[in-house]
Protein backbone atom coordinates (compact mmCIF):
# COMPACT_ATOMS: atom_id res chain seq x y z
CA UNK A 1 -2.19 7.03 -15.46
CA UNK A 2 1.22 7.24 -17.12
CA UNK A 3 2.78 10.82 -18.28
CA UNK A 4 5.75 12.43 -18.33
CA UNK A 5 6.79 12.37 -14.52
CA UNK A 6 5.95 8.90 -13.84
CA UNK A 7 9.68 7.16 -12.88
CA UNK A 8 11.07 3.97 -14.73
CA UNK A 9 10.99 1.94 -11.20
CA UNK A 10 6.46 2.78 -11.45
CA UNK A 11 6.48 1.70 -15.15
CA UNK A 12 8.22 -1.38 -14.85
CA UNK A 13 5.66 -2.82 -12.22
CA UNK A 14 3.30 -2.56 -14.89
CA UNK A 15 2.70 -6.42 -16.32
CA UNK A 16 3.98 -5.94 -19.96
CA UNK A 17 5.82 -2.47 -20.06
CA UNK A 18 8.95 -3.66 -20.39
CA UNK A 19 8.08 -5.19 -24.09
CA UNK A 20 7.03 -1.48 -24.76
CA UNK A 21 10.00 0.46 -23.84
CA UNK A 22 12.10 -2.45 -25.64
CA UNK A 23 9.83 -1.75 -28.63
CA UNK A 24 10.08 1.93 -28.39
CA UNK A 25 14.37 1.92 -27.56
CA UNK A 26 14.26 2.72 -23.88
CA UNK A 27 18.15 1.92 -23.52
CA UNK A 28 17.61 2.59 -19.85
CA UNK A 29 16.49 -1.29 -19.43
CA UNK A 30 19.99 -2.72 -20.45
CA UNK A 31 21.69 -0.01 -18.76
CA UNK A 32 23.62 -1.02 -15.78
CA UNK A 33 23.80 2.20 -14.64
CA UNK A 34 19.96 3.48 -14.93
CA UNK A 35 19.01 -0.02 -12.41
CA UNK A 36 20.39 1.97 -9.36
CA UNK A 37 18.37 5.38 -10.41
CA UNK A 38 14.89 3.31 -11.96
CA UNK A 39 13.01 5.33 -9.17
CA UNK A 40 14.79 8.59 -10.37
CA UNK A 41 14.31 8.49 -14.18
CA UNK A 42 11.46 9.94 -15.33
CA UNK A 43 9.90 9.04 -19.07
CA UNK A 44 10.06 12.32 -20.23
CA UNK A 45 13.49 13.19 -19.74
CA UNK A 46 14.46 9.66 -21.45
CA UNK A 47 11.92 10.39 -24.14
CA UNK A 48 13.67 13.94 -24.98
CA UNK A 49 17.71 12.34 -24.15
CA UNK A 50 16.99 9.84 -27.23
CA UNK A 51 14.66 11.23 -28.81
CA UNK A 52 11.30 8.77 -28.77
CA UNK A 53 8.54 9.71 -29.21
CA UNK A 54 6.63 10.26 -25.79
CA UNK A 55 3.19 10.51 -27.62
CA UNK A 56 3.16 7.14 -28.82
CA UNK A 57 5.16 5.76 -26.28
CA UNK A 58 2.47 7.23 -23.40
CA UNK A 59 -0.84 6.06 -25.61
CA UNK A 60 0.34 2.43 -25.66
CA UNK A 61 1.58 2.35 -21.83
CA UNK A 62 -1.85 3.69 -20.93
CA UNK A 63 -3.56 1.23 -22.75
CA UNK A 64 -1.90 -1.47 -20.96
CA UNK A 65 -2.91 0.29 -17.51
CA UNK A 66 -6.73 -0.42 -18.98
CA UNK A 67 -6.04 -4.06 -18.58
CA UNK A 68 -8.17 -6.07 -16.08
CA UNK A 69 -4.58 -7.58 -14.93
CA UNK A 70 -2.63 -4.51 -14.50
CA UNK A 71 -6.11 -2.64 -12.66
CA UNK A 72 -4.46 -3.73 -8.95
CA UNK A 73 -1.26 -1.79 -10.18
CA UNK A 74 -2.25 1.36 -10.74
């Protein structure tokens, strides 16, 4: 399960989370700077630095972790 704690570098294994974040304005994807420290950013603190909203953004990356192809992931 996704929350607040889980790092960038755990999301982004996740078939299909990247089209999220894009969705919900993660800038950390096209950030040259956030690639070296994926497996140091946490969701939360992004969330709260620009202001998304982590509720929304946590419900739909969950849902994706529900998917038969993203099971062997998690």
């Amino acid at each position: 399960m996704i929350n607040r704690n889980t790092t960038l570098k755990e999301i982004l294994k996740i078939k299909g989370a990247s089209e999220i974040l894009l969705k919900h304005r993660v800038p950390c994807l096209t950030c040259p700077f956030a690639d070296i420290e994926m497996d140091k950013l946490k969701l939360g603190k992004i969330s709260k630095m620009y202001s998304i909203d982590i509720d929304k953004l946590l419900k739909e990356l969950n849902k994706l972790t529900r998917q038969p192809d993203n099971q062997a992931t998690n």
